[in-house]
N, C-alpha and C. Protein backbone atom coordinates (compact mmCIF):
# COMPACT_ATOMS: atom_id res chain seq x y z
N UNK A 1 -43.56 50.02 24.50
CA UNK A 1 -42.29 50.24 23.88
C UNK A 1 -42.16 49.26 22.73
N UNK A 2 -41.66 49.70 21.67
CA UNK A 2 -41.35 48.97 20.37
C UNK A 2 -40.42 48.31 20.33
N UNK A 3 -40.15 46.97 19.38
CA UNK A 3 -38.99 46.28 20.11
C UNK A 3 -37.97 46.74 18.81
N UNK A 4 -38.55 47.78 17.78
CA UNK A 4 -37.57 48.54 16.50
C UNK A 4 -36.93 49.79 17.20
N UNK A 5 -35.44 50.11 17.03
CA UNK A 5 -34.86 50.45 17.42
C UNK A 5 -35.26 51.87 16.86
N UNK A 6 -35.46 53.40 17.46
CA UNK A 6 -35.48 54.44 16.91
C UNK A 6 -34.11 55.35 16.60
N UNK A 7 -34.09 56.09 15.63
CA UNK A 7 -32.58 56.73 15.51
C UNK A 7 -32.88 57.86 16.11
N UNK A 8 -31.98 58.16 17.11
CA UNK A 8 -32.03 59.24 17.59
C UNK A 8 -32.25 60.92 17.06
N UNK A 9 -32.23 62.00 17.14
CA UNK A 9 -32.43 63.13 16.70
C UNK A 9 -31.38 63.44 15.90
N UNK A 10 -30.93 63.76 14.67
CA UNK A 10 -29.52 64.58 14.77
C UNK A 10 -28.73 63.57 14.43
N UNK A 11 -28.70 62.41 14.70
CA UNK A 11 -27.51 61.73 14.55
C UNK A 11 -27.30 60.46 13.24
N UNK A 12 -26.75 60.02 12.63
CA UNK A 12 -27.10 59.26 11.41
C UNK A 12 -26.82 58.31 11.77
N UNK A 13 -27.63 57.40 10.89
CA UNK A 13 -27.78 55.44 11.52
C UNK A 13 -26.24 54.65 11.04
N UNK A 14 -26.19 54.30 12.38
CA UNK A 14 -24.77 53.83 12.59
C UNK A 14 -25.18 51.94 11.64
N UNK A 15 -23.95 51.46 10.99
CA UNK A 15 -23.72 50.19 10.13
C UNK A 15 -22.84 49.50 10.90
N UNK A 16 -23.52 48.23 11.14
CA UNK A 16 -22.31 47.24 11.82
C UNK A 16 -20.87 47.46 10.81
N UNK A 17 -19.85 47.26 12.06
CA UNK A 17 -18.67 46.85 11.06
C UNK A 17 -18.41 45.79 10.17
N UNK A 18 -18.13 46.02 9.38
CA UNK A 18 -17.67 44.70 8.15
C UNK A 18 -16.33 43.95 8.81
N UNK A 19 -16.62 42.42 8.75
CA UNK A 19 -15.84 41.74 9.78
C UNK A 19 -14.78 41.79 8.91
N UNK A 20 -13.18 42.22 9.33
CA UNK A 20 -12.19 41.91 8.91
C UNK A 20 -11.86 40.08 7.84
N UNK A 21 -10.64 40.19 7.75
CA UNK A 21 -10.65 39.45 6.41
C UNK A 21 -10.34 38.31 7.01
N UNK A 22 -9.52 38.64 8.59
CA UNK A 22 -8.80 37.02 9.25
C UNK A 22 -10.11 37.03 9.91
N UNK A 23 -11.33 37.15 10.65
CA UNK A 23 -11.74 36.71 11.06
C UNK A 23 -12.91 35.34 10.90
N UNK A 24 -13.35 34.60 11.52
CA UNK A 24 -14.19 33.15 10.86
C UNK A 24 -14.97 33.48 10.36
N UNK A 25 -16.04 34.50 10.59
CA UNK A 25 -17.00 34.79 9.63
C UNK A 25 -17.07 36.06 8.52
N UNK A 26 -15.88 36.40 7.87
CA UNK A 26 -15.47 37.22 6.93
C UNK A 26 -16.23 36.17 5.91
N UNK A 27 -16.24 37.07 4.75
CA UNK A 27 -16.47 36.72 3.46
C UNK A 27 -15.83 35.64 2.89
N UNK A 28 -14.28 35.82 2.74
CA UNK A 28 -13.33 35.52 2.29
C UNK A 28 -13.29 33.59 2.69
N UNK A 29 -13.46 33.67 4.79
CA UNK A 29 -13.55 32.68 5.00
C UNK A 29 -14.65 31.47 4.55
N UNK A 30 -15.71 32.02 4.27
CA UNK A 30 -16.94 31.05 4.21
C UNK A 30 -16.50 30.83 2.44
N UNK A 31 -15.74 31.12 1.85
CA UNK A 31 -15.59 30.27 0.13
C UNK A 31 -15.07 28.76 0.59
N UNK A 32 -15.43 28.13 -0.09
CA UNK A 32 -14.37 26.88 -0.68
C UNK A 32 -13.57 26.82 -1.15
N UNK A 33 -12.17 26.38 -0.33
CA UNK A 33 -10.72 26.41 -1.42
C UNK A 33 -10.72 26.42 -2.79
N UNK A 34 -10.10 26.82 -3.11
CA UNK A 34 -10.13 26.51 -4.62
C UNK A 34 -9.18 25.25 -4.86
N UNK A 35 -9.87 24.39 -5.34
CA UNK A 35 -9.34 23.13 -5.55
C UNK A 35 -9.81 22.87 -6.75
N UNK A 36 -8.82 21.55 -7.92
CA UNK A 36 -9.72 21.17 -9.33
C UNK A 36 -10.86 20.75 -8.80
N UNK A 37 -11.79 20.60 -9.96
CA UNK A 37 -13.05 19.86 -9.89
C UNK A 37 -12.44 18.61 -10.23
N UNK A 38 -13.06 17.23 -9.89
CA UNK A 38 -12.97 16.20 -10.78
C UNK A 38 -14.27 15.93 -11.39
N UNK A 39 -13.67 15.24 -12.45
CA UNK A 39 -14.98 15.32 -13.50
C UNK A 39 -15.25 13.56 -13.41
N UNK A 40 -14.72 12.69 -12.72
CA UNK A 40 -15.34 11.65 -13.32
C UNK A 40 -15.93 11.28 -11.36
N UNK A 41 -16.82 10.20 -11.24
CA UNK A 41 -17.66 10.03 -10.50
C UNK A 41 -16.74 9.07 -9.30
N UNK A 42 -17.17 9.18 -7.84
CA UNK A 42 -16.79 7.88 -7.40
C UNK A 42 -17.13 6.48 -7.54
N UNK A 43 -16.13 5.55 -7.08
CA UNK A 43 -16.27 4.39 -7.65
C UNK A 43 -17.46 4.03 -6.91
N UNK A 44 -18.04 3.11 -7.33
CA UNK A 44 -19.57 2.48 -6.75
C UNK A 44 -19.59 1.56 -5.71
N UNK A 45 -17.70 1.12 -5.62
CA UNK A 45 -17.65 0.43 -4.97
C UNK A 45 -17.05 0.70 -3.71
N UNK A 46 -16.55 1.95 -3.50
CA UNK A 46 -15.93 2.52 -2.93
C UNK A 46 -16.46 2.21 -1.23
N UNK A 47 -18.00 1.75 -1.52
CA UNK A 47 -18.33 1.39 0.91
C UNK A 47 -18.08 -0.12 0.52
N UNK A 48 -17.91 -0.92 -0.80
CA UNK A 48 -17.49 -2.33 -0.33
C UNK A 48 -16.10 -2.56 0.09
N UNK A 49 -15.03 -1.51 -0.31
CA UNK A 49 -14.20 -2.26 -0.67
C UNK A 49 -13.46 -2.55 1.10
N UNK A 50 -12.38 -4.30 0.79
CA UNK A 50 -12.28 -4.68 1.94
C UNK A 50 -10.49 -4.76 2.17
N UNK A 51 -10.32 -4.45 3.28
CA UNK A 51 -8.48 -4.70 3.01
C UNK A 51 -7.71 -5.95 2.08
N UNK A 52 -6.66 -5.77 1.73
CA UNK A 52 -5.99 -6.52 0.97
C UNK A 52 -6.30 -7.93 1.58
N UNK A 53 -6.08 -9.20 0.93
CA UNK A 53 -5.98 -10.68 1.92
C UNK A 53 -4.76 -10.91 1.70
N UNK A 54 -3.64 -10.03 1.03
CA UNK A 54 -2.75 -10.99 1.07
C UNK A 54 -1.63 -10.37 2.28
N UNK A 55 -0.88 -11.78 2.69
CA UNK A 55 -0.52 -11.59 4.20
C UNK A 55 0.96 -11.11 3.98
N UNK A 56 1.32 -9.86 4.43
CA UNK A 56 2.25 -9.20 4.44
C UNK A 56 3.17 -9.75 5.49
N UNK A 57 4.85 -9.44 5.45
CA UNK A 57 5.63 -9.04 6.91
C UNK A 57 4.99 -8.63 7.74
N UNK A 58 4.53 -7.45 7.41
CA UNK A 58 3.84 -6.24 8.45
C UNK A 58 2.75 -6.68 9.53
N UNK A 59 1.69 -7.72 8.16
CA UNK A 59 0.88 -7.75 9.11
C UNK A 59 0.51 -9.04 9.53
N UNK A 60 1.51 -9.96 9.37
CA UNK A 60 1.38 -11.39 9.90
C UNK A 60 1.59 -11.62 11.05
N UNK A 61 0.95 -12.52 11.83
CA UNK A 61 1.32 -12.45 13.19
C UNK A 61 2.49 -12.98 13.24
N UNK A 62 2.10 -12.86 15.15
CA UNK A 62 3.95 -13.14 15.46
C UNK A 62 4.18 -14.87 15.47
N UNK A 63 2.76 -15.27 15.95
CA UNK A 63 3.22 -16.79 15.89
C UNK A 63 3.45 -17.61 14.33
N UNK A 64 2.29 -17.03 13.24
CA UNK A 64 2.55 -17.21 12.24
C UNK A 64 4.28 -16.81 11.73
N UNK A 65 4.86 -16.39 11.81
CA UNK A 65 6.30 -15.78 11.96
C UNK A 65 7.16 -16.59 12.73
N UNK A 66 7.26 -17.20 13.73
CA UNK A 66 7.88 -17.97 14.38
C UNK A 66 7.48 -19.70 14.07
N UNK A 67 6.40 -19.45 13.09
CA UNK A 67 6.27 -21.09 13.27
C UNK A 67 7.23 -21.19 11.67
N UNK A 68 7.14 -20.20 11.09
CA UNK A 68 7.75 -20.03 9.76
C UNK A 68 9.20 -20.28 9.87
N UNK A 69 10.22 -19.15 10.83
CA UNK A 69 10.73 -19.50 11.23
C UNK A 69 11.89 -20.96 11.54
N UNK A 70 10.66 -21.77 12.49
CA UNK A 70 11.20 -23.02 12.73
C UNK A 70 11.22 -23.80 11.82
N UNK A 71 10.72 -23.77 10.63
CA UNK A 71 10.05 -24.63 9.53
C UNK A 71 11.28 -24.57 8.89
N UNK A 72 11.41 -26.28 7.72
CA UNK A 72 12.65 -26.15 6.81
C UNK A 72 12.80 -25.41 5.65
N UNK A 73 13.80 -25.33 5.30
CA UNK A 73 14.26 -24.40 4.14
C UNK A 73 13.82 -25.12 2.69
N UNK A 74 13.41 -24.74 2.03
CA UNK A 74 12.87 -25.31 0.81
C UNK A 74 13.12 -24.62 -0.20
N UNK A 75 13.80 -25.04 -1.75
CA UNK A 75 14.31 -25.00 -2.72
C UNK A 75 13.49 -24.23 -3.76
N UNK A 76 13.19 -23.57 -4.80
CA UNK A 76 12.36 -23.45 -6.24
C UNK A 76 13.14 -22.55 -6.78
N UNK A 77 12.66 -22.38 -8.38
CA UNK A 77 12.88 -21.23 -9.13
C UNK A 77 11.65 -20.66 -9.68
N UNK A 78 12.14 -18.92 -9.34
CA UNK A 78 11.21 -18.48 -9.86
C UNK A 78 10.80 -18.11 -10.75
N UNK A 79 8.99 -18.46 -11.17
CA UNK A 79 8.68 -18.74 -12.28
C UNK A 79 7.90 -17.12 -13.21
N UNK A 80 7.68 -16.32 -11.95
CA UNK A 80 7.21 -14.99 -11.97
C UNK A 80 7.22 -13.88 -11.17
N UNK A 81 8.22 -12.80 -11.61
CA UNK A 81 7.56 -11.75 -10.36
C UNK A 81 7.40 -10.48 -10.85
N UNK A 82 6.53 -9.70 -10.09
CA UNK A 82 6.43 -8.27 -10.78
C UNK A 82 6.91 -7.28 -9.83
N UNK A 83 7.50 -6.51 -9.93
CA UNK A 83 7.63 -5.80 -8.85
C UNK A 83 6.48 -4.61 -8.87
N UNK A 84 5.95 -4.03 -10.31
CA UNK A 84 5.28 -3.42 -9.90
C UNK A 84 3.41 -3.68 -8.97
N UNK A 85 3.45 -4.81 -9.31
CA UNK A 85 2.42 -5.67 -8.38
C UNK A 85 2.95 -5.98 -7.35
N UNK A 86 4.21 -6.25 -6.90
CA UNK A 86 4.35 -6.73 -5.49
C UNK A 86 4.22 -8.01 -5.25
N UNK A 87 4.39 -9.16 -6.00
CA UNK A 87 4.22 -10.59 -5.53
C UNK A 87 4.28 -11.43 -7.36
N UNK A 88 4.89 -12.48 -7.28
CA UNK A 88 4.81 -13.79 -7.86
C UNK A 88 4.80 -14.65 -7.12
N UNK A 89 5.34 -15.52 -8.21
CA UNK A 89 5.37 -17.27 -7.64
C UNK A 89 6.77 -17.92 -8.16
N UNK A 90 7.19 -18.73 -7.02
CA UNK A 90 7.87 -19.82 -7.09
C UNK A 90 7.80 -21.13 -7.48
N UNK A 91 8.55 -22.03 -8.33
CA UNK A 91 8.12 -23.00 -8.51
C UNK A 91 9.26 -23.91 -7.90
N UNK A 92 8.60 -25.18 -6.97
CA UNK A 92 9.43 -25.67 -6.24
C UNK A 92 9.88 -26.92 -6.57
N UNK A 93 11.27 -27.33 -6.21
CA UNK A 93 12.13 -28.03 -6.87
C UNK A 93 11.86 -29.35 -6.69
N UNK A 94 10.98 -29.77 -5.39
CA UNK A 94 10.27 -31.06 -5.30
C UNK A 94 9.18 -31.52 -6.05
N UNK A 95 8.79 -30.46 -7.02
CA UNK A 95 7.16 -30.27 -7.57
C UNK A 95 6.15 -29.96 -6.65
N UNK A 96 5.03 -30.03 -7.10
CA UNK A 96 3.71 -29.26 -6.56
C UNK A 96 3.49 -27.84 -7.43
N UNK A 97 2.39 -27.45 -6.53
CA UNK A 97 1.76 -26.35 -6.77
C UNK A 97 2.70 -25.12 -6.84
N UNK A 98 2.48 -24.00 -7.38
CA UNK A 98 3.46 -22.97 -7.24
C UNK A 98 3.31 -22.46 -6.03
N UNK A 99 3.92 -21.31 -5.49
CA UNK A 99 3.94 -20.63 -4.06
C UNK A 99 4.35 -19.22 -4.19
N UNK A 100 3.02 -18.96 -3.31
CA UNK A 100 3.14 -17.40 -3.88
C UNK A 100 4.20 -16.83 -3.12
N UNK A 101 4.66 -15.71 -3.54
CA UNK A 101 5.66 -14.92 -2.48
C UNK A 101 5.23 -13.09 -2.97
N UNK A 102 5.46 -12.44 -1.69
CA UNK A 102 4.90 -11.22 -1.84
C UNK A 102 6.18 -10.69 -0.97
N UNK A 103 6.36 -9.21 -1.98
CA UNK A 103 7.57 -8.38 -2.03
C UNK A 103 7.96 -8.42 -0.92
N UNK A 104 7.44 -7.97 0.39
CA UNK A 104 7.77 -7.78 1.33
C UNK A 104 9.05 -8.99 2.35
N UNK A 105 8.67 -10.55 1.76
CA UNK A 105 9.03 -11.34 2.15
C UNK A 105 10.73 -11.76 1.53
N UNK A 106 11.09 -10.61 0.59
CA UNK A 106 12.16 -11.26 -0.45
C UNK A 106 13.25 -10.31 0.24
N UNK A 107 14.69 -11.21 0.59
CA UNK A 107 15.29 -10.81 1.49
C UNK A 107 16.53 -10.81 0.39
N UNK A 108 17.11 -9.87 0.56
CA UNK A 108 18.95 -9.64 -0.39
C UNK A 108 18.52 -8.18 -1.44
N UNK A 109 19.78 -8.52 -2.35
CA UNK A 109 19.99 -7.39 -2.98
C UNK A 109 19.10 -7.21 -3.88
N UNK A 110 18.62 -8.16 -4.91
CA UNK A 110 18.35 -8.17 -6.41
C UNK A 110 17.14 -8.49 -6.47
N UNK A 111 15.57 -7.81 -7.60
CA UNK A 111 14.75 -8.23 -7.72
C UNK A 111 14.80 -9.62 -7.95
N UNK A 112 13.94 -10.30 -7.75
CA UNK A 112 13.93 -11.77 -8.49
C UNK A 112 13.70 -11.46 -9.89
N UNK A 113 13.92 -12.16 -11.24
CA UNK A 113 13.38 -12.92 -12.37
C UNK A 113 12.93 -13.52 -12.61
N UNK A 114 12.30 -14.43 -13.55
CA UNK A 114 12.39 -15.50 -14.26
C UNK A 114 13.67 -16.34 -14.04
N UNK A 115 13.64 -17.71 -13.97
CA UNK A 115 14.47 -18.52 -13.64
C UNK A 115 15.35 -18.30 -12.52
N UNK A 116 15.64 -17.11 -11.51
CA UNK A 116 16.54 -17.23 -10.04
C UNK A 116 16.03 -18.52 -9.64
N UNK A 117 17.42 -19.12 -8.89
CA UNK A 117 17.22 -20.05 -8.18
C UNK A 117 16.66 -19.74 -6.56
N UNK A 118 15.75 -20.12 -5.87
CA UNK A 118 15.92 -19.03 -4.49
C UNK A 118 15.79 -20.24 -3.50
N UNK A 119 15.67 -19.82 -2.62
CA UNK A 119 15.60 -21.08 -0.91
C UNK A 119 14.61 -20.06 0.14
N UNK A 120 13.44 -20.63 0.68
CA UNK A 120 12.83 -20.50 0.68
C UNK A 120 12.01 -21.01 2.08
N UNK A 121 11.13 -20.28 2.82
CA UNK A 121 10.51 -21.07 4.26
C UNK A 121 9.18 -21.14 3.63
N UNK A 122 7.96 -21.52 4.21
CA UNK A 122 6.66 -21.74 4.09
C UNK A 122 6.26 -21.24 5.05
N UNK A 123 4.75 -20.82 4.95
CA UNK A 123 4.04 -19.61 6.02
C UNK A 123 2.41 -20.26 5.77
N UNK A 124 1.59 -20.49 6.44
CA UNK A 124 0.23 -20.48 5.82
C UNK A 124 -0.30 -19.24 5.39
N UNK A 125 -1.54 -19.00 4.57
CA UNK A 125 -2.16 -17.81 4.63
C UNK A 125 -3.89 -17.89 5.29
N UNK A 126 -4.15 -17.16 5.84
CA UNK A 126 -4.85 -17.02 6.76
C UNK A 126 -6.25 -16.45 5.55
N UNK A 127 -7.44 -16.78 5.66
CA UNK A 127 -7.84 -17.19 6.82
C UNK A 127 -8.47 -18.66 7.16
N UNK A 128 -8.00 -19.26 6.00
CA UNK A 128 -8.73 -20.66 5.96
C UNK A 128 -6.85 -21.27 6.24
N UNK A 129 -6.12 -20.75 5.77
CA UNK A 129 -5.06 -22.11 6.81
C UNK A 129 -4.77 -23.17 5.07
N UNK A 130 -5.55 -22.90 4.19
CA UNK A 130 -5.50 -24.16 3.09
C UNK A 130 -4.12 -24.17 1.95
N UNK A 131 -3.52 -22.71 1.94
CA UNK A 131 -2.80 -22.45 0.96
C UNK A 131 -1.81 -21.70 1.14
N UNK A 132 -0.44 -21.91 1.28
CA UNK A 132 0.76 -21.20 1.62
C UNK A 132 1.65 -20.60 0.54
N UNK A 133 2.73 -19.57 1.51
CA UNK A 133 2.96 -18.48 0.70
C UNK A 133 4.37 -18.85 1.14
N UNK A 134 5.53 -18.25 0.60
CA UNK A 134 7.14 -18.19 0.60
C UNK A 134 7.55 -17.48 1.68
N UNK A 135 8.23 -17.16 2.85
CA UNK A 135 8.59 -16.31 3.34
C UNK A 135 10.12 -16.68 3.43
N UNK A 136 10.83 -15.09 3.85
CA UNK A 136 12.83 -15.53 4.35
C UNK A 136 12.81 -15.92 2.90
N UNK A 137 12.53 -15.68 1.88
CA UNK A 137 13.20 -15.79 0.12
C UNK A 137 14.15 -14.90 0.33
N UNK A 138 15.39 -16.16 -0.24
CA UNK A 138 16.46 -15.54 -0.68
C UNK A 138 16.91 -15.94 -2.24
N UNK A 139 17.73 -15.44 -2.99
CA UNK A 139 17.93 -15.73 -4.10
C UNK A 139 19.30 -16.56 -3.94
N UNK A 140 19.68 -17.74 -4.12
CA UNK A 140 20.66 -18.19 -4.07
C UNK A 140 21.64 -18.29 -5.19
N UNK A 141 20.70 -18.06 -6.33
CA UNK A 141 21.77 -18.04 -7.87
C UNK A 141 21.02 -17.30 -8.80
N UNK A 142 21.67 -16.52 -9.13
CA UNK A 142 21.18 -15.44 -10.78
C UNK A 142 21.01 -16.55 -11.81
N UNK A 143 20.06 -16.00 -12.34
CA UNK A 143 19.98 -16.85 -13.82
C UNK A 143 20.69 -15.84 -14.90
N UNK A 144 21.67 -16.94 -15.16
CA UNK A 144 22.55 -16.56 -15.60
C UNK A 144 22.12 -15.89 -17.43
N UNK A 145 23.07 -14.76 -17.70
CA UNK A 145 22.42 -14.06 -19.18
C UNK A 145 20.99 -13.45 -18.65
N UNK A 146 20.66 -13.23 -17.65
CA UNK A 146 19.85 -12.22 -17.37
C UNK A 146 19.93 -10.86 -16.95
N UNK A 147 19.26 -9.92 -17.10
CA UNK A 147 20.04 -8.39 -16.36
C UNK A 147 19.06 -8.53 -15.34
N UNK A 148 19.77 -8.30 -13.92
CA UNK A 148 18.76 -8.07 -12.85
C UNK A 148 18.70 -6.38 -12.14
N UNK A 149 17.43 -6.12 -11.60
CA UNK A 149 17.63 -5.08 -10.95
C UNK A 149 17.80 -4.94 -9.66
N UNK A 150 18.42 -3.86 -8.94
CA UNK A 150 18.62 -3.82 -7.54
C UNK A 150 17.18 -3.10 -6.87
N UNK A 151 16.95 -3.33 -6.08
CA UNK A 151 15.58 -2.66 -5.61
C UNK A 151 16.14 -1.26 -5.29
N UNK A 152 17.14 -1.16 -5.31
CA UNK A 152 17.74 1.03 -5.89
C UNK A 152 17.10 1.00 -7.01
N UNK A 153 17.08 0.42 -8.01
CA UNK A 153 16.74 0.58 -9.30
C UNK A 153 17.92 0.76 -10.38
N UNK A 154 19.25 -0.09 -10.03
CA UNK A 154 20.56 0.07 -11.13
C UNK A 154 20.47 -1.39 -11.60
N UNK A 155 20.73 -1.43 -12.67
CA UNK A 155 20.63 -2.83 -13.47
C UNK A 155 22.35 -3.59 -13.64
N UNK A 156 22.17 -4.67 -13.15
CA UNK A 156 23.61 -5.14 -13.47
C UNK A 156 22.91 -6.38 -14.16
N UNK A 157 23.76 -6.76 -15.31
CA UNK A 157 24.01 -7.89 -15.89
C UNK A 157 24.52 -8.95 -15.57
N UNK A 158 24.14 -10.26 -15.48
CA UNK A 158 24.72 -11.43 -14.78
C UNK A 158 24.89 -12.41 -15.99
């Protein structure tokens, strides 16, 4: 016996059905969305890259947070901030080094500026422990003849 199928006498050679349009192996299904192409390449760096280092609310611990917390309140004005970067610096009223502060940490109504007066806790940043950041920033005085914005985004004049 042959393992090719013979057509019977009389009768005409039957055609699989053509798989409907919802089913998984239709035509229709096996395309690729139509999506743009992009035309420029991935970045090269794209298997190095490593999470942010700088230490958020979010993701600071809890003891780092409570030791902050207990810590005193400390004075500066600030000397830079961006909001669309997310972090400047403070410059503090005892002197030293500046101190960074990152958006997340700035507590009240009004972006900071140039010249706000603010009050201020200390936090280390991890992972060497060598260099600290602002946390609990509050703005205690507008610099005055400046327009500030509200983090709504309405500008009042001070």
């Amino acid at each position: 016996m042959s393992s090719r199928a013979t057509p019977i006498q009389g009768s005409r050679p039957v055609t699989p059905p053509l798989p409907s349009a919802g089913s998984p192996h239709s035509p229709e299904s096996l395309k690729l969305p139509s999506c743009r192409h992009r035309d420029r390449s991935p970045s090269p760096m794209r298997g190095y890259l490593v999470p942010s280092p700088l230490p958020t609310r979010r993701n600071r611990t809890c003891s780092a947070t409570a030791r902050a917390a207990e810590g005193p309140v400390f004075t500066g004005v600030c000397k830079y901030f961006s909001r669309s970067k997310g972090h400047g610096f403070i410059t503090p009223s005892d002197g030293g080094n500046d101190i960074f502060v990152h958006i997340s940490d700035i507590e009240g109504e009004y972006v900071p500026v140039e010249g706000d007066e603010m009050s201020y806790k200390v936090c280390s940043i991890p992972p060497k422990h060598e260099k600290i950041q602002a946390v609990e920033v509050t703005i205690t005085h507008l610099n005055p003849g400046t327009k500030h914005e509200t983090w709504a985004g309405h500008v009042v004049s001070s």
